[in-house]
PDB file of N, CA and C in Angstrom:
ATOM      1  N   UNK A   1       0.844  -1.166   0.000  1.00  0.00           N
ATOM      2  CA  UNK A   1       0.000   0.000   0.000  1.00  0.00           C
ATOM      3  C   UNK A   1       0.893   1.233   0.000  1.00  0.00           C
ATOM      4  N   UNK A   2       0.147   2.208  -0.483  1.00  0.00           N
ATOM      5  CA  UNK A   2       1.195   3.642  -0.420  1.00  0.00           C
ATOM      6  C   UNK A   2       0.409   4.219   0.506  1.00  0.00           C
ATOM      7  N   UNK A   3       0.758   5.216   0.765  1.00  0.00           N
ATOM      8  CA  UNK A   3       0.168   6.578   0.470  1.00  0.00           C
ATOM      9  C   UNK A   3       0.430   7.926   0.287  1.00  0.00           C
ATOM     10  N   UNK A   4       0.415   8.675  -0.160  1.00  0.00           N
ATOM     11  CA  UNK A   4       0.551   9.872  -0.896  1.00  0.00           C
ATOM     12  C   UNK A   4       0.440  11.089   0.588  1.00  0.00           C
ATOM     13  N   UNK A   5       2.093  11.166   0.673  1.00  0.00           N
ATOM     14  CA  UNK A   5       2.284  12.453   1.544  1.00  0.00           C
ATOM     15  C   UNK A   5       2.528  13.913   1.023  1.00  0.00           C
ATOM     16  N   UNK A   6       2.140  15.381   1.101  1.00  0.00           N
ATOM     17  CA  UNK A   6       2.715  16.212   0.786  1.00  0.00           C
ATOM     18  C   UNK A   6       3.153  17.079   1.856  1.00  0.00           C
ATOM     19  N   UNK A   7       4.573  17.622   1.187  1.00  0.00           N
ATOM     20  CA  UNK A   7       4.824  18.379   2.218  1.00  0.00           C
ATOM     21  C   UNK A   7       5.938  19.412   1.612  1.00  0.00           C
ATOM     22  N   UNK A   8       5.187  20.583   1.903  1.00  0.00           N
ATOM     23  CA  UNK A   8       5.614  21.712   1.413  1.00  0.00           C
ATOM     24  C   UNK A   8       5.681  21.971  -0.590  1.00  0.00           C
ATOM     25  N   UNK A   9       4.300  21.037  -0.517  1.00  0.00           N
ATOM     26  CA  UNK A   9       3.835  20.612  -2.476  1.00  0.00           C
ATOM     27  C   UNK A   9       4.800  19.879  -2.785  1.00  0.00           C
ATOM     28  N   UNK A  10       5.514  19.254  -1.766  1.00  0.00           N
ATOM     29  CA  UNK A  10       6.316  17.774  -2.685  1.00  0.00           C
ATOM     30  C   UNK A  10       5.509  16.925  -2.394  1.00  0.00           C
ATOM     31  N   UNK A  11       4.955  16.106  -3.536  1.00  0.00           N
ATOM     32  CA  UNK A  11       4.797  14.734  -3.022  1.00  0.00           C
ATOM     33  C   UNK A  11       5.891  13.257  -2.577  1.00  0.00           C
ATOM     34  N   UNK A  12       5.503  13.160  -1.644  1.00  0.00           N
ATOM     35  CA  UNK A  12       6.480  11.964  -1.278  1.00  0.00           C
ATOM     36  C   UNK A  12       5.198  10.574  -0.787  1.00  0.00           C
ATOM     37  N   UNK A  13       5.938   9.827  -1.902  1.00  0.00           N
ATOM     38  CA  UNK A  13       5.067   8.119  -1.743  1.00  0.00           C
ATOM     39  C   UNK A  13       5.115   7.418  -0.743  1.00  0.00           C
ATOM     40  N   UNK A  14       4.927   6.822   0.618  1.00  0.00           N
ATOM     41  CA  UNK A  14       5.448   6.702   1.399  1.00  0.00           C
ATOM     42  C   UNK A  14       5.147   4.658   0.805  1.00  0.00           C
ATOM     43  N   UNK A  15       5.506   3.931   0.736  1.00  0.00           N
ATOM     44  CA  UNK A  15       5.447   2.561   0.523  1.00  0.00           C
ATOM     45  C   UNK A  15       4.775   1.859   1.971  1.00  0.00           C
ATOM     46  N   UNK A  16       3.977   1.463   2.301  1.00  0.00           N
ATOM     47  CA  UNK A  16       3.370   0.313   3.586  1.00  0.00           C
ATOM     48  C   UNK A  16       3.441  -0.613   3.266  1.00  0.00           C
ATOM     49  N   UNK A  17       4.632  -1.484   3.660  1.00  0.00           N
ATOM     50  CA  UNK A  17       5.062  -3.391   3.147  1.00  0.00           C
ATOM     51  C   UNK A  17       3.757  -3.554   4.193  1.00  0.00           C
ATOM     52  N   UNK A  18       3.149  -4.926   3.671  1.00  0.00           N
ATOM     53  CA  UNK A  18       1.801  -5.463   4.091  1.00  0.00           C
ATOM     54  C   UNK A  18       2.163  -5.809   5.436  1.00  0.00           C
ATOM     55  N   UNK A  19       3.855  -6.330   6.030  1.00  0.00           N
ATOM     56  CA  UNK A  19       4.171  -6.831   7.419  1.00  0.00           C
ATOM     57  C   UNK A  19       3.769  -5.702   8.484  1.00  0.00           C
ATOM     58  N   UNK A  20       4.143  -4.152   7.629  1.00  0.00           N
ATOM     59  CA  UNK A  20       3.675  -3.319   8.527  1.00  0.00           C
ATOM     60  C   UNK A  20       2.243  -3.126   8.899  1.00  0.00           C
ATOM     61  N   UNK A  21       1.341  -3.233   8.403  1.00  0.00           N
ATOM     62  CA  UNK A  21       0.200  -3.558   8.667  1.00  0.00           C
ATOM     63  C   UNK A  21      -0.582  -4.664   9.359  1.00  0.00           C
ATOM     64  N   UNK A  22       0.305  -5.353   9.154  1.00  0.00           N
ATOM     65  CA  UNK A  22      -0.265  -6.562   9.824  1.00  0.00           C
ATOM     66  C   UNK A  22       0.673  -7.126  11.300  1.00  0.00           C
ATOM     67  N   UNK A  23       1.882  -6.796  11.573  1.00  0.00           N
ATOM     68  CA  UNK A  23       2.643  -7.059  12.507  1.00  0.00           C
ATOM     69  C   UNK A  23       3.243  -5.642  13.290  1.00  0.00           C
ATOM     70  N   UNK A  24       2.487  -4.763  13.051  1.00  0.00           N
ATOM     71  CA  UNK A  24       2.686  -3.730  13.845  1.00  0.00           C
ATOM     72  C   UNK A  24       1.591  -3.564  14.660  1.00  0.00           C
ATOM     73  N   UNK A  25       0.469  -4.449  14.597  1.00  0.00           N
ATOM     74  CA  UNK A  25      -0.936  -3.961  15.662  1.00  0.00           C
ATOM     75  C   UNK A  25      -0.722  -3.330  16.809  1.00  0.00           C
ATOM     76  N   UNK A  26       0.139  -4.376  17.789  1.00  0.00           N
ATOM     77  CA  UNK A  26       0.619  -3.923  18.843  1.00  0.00           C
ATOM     78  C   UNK A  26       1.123  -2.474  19.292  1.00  0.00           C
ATOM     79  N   UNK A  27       2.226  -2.123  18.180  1.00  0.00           N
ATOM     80  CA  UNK A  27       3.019  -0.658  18.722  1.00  0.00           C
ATOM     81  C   UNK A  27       1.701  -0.388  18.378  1.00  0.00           C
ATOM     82  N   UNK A  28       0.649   0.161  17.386  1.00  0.00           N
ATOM     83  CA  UNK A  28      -0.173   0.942  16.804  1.00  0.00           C
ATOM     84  C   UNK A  28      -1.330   1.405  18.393  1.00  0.00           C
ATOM     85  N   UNK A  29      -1.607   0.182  18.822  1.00  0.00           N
ATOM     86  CA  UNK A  29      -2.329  -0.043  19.946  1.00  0.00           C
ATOM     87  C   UNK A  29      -1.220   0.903  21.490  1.00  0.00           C
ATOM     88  N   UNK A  30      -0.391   0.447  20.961  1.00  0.00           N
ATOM     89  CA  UNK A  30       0.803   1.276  22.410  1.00  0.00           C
ATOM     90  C   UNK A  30       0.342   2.650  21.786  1.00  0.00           C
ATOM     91  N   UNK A  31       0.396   3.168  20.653  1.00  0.00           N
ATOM     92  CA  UNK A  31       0.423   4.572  20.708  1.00  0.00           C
ATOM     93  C   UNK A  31      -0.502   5.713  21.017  1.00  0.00           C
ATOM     94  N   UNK A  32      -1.912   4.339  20.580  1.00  0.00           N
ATOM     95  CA  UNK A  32      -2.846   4.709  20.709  1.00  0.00           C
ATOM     96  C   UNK A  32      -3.340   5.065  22.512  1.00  0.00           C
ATOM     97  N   UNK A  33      -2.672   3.771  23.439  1.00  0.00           N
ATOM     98  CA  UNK A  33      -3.072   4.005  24.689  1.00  0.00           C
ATOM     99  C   UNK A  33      -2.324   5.001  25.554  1.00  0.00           C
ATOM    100  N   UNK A  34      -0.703   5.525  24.708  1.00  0.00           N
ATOM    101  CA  UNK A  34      -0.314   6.648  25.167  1.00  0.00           C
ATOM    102  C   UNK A  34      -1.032   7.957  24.726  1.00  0.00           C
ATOM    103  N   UNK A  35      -1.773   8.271  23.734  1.00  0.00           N
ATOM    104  CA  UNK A  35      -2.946   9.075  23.254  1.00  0.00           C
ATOM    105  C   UNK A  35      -4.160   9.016  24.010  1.00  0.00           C
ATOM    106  N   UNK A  36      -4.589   8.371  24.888  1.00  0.00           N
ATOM    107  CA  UNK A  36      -5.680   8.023  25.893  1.00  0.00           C
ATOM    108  C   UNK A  36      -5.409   8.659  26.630  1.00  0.00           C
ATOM    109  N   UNK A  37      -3.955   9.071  26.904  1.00  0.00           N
ATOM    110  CA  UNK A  37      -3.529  10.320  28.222  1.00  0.00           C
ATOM    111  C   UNK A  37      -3.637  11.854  27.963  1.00  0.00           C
ATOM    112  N   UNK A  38      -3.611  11.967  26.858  1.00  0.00           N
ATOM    113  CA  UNK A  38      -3.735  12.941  26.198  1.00  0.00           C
ATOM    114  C   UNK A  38      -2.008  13.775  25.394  1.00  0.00           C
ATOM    115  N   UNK A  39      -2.287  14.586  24.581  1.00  0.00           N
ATOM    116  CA  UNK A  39      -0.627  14.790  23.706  1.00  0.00           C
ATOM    117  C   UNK A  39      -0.873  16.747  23.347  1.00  0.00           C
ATOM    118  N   UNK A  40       0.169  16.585  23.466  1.00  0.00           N
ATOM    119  CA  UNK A  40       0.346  18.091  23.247  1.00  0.00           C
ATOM    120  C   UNK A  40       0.890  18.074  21.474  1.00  0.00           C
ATOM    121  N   UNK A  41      -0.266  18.503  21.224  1.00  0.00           N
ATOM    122  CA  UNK A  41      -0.043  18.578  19.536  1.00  0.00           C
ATOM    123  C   UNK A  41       0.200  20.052  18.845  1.00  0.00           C
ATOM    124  N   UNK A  42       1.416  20.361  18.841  1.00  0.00           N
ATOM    125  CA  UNK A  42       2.382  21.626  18.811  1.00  0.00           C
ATOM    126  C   UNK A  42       1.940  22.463  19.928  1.00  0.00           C
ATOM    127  N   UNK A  43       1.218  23.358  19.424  1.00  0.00           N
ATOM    128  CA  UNK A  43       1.304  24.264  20.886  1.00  0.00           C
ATOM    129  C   UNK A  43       0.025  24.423  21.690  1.00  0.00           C
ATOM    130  N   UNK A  44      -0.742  23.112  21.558  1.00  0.00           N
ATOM    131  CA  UNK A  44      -2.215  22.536  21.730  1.00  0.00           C
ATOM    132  C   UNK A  44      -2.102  21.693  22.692  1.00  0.00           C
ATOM    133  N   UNK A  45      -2.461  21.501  24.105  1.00  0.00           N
ATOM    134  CA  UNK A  45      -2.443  19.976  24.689  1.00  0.00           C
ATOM    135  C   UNK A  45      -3.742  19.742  24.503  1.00  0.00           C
ATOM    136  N   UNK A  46      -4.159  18.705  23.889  1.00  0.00           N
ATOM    137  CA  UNK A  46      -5.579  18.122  23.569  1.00  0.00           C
ATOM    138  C   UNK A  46      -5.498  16.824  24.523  1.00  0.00           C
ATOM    139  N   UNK A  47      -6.631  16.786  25.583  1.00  0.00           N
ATOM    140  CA  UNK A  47      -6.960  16.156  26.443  1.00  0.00           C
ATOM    141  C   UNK A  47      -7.646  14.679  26.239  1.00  0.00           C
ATOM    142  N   UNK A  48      -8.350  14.649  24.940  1.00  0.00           N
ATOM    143  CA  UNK A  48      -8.228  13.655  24.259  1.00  0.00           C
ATOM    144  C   UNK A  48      -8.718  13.266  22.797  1.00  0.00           C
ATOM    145  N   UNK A  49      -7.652  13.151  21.845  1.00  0.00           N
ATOM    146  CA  UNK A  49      -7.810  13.200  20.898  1.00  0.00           C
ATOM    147  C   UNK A  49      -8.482  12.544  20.061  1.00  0.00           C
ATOM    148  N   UNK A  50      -9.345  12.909  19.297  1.00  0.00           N
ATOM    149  CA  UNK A  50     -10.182  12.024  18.185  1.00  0.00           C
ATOM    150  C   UNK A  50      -9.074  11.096  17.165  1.00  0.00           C
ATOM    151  N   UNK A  51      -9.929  10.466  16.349  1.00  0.00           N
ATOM    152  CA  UNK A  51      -9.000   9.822  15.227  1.00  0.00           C
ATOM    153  C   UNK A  51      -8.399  10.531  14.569  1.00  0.00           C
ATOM    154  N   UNK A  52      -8.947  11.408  13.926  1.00  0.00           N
ATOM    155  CA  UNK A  52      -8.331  12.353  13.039  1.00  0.00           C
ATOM    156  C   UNK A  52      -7.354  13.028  14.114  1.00  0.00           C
ATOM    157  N   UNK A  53      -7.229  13.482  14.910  1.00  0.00           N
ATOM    158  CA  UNK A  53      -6.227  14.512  15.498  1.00  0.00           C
ATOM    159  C   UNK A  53      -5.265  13.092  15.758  1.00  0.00           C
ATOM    160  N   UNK A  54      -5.345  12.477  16.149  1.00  0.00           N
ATOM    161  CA  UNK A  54      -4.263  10.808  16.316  1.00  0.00           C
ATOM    162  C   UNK A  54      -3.503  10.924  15.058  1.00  0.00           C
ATOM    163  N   UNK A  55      -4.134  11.114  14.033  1.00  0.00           N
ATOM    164  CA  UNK A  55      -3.762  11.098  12.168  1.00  0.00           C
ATOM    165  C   UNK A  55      -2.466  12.260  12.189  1.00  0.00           C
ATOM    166  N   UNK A  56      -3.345  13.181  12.751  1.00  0.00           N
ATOM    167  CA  UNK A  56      -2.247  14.115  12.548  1.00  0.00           C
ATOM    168  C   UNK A  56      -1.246  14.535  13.353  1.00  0.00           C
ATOM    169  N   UNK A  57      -0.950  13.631  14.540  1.00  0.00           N
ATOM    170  CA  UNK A  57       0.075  13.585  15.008  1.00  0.00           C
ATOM    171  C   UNK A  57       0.987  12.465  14.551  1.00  0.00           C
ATOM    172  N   UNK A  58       0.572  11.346  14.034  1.00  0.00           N
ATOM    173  CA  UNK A  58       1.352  10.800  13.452  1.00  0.00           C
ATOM    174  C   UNK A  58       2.078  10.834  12.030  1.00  0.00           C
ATOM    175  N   UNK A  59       1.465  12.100  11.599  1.00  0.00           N
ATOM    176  CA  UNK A  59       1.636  12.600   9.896  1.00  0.00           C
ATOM    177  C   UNK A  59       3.111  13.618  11.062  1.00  0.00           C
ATOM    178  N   UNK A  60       2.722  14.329  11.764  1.00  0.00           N
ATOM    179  CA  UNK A  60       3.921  14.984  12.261  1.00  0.00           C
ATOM    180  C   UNK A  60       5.057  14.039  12.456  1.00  0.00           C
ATOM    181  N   UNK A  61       4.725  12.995  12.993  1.00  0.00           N
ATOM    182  CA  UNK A  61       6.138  11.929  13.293  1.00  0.00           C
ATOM    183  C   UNK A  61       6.780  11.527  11.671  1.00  0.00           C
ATOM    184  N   UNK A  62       5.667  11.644  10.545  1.00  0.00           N
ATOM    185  CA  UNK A  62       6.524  11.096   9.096  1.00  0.00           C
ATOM    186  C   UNK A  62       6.749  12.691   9.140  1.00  0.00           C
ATOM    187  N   UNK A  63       6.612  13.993   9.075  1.00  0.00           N
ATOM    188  CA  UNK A  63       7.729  14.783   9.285  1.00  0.00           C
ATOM    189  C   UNK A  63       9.154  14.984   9.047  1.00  0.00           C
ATOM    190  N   UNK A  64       9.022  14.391  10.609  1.00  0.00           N
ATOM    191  CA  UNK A  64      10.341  14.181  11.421  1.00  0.00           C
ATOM    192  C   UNK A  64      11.360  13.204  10.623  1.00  0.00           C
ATOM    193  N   UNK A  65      10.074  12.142  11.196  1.00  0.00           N
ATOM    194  CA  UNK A  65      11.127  11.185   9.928  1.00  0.00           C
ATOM    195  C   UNK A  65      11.847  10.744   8.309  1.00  0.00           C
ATOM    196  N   UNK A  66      11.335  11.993   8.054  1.00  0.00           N
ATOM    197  CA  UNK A  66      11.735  12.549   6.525  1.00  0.00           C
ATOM    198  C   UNK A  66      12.741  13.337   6.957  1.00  0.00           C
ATOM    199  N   UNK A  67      12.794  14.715   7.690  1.00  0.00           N
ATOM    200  CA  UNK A  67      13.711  15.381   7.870  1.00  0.00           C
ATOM    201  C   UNK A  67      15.134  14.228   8.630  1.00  0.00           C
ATOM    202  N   UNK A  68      14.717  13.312   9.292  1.00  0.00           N
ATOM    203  CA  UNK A  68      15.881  12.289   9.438  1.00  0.00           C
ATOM    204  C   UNK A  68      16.162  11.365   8.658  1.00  0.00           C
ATOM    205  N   UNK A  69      15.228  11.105   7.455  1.00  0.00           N
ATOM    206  CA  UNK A  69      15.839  10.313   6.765  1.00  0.00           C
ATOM    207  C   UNK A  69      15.436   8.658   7.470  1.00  0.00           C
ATOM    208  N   UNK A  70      14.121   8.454   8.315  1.00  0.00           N
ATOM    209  CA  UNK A  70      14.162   7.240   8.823  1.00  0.00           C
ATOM    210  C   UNK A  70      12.521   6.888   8.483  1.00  0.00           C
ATOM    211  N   UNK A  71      13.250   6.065   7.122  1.00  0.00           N
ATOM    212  CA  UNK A  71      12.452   5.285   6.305  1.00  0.00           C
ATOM    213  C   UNK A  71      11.248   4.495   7.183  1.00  0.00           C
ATOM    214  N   UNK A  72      11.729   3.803   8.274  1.00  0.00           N
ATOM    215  CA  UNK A  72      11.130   3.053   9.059  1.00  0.00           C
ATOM    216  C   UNK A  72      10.157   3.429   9.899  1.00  0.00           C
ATOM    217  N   UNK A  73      10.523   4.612  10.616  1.00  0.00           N
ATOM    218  CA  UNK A  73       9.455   5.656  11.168  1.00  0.00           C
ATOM    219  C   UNK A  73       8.460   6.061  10.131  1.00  0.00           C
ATOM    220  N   UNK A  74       8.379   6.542   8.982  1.00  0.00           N
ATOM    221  CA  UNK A  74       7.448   6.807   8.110  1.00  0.00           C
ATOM    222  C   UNK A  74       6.903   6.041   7.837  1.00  0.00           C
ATOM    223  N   UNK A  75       7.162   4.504   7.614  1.00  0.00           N
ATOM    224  CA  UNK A  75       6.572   3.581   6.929  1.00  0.00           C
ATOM    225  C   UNK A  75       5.348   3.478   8.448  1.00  0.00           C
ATOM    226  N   UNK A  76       5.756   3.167   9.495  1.00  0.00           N
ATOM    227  CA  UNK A  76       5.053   2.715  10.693  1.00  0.00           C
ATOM    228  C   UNK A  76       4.442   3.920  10.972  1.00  0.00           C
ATOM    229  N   UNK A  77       4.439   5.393  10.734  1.00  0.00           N
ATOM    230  CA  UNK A  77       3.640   6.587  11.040  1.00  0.00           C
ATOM    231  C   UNK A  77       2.322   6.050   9.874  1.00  0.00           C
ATOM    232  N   UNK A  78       2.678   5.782   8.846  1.00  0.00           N
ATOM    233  CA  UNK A  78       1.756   5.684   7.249  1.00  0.00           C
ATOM    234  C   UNK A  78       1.117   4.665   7.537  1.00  0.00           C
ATOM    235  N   UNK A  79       1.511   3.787   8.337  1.00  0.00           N
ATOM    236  CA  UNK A  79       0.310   2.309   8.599  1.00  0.00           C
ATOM    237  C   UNK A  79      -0.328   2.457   9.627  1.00  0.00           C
ATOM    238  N   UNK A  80      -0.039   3.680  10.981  1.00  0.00           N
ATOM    239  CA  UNK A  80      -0.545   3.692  11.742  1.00  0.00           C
ATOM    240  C   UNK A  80      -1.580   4.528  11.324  1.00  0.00           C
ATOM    241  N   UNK A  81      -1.511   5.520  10.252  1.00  0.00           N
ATOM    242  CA  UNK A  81      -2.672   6.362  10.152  1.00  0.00           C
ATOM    243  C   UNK A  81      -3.780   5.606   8.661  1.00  0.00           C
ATOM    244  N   UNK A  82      -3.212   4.653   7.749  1.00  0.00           N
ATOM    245  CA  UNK A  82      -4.362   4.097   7.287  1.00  0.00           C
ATOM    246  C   UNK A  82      -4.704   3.028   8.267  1.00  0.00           C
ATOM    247  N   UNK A  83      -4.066   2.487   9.222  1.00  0.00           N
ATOM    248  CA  UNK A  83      -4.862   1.373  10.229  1.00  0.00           C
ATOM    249  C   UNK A  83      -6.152   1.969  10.619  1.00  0.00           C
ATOM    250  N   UNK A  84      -6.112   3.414  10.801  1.00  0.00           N
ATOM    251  CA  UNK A  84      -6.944   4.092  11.686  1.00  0.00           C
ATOM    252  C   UNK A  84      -8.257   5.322  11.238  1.00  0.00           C
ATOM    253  N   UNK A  85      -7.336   5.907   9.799  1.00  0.00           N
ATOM    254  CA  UNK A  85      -8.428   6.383   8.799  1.00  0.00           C
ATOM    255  C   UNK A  85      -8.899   5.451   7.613  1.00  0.00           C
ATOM    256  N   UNK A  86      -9.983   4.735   7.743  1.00  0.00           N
ATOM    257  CA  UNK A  86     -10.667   4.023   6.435  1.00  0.00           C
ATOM    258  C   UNK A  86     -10.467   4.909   5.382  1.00  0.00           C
ATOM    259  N   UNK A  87      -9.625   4.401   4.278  1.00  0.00           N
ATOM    260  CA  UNK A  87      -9.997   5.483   3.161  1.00  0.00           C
ATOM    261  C   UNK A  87      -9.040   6.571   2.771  1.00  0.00           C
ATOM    262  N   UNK A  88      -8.162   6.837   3.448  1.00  0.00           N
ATOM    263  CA  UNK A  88      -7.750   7.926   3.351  1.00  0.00           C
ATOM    264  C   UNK A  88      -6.753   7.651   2.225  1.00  0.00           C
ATOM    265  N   UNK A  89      -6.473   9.354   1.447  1.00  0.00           N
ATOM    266  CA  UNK A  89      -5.881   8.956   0.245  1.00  0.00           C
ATOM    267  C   UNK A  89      -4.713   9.781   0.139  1.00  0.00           C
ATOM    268  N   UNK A  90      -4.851  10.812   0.940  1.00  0.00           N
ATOM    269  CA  UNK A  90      -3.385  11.432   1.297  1.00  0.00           C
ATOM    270  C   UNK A  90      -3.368  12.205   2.676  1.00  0.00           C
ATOM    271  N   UNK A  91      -2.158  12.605   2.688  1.00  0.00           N
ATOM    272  CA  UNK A  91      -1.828  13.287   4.084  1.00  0.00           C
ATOM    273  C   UNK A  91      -0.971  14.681   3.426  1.00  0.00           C
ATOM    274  N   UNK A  92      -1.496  16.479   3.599  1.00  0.00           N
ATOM    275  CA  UNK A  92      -0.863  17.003   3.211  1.00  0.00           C
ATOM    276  C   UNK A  92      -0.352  17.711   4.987  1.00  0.00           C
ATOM    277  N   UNK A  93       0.887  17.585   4.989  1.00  0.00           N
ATOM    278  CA  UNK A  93       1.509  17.888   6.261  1.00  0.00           C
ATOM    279  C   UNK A  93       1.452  19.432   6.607  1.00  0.00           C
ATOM    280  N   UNK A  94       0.847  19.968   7.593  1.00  0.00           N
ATOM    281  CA  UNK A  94       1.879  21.330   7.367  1.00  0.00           C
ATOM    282  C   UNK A  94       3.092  21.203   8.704  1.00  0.00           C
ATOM    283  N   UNK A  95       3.814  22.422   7.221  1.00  0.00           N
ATOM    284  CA  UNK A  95       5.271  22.660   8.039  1.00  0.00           C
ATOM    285  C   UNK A  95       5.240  23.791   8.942  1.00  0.00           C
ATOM    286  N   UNK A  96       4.628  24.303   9.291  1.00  0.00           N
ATOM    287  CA  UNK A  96       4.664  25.406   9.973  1.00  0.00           C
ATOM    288  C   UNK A  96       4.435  25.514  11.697  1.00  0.00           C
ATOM    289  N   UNK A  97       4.706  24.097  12.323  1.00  0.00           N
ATOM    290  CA  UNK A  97       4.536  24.094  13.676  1.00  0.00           C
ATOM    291  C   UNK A  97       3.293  23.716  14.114  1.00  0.00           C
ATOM    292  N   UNK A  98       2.146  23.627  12.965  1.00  0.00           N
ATOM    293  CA  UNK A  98       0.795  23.500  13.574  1.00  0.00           C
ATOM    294  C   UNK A  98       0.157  22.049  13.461  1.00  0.00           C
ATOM    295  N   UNK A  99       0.311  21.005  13.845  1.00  0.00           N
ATOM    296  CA  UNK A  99       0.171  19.927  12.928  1.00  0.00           C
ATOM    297  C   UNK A  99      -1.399  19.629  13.027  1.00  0.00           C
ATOM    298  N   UNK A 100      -2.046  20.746  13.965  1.00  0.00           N
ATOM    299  CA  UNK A 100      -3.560  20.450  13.538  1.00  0.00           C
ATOM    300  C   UNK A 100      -3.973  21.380  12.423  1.00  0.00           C
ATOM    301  N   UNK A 101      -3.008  21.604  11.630  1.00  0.00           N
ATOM    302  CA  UNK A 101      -3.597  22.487  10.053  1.00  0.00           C
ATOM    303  C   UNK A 101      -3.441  21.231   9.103  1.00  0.00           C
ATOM    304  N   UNK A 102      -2.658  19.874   9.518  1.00  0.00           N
ATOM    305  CA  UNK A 102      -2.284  19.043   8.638  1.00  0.00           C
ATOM    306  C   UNK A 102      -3.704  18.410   8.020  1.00  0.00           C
ATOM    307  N   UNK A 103      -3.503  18.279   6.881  1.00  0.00           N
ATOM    308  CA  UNK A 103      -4.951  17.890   6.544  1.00  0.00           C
ATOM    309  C   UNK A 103      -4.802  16.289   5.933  1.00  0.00           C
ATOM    310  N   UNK A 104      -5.786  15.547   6.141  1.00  0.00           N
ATOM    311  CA  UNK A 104      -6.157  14.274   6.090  1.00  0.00           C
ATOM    312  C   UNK A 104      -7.290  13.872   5.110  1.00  0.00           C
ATOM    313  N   UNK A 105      -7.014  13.514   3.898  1.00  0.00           N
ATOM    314  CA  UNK A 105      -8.104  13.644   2.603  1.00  0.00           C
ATOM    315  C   UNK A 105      -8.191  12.136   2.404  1.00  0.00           C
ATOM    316  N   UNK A 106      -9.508  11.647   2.618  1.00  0.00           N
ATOM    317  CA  UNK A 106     -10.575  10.593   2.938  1.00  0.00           C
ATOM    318  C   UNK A 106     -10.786  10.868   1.470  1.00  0.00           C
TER     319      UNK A 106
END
């Protein structure tokens, strides 16, 4: 599976090998129950986040992991957010510190 990241109007493909989807349940579930506590999503602490705001904190972690160059983090940010949005067909990131401007297109 792909899915189609933009960021800053680049598109970047992100590839989801099927293992990640299927043998990552667990972390996906850890991240999710550290999100049950609630996350400070840039300069927002949201007390508890919907799916979509979950989406877009993990579109912030493929970010990161673009600016590092860690293939592996993106791939597991990209399966954690189609595990969790049915449908979704891209992720356009923003760069600007806000990651609840990041938008999530179902």
């Amino acid at each position: 599976m792909i899915l189609d990241v933009f960021v800053d109007g680049q598109e970047i493909k992100i590839e989801i090998p099927e293992s990640v989807l299927t043998d990552a349940d667990d972390f996906f579930k850890k991240m999710d129950s550290d999100m049950d506590k609630g996350w400070k999503i840039g300069p927002t602490y949201v007390e508890n986040p919907d799916a979509m705001m979950r989406a877009q904190i993990a579109a912030d972690k493929i970010l990161t992991a673009i600016d590092t160059e860690n293939r592996t983090l993106a791939q597991l940010m990209a399966g954690y957010i189609v595990s969790r949005i049915p449908g979704v067909r891209s992720v356009n990131i923003d760069i600007h510190g806000e990651p609840l401007n990041t938008e999530i297109i179902v």
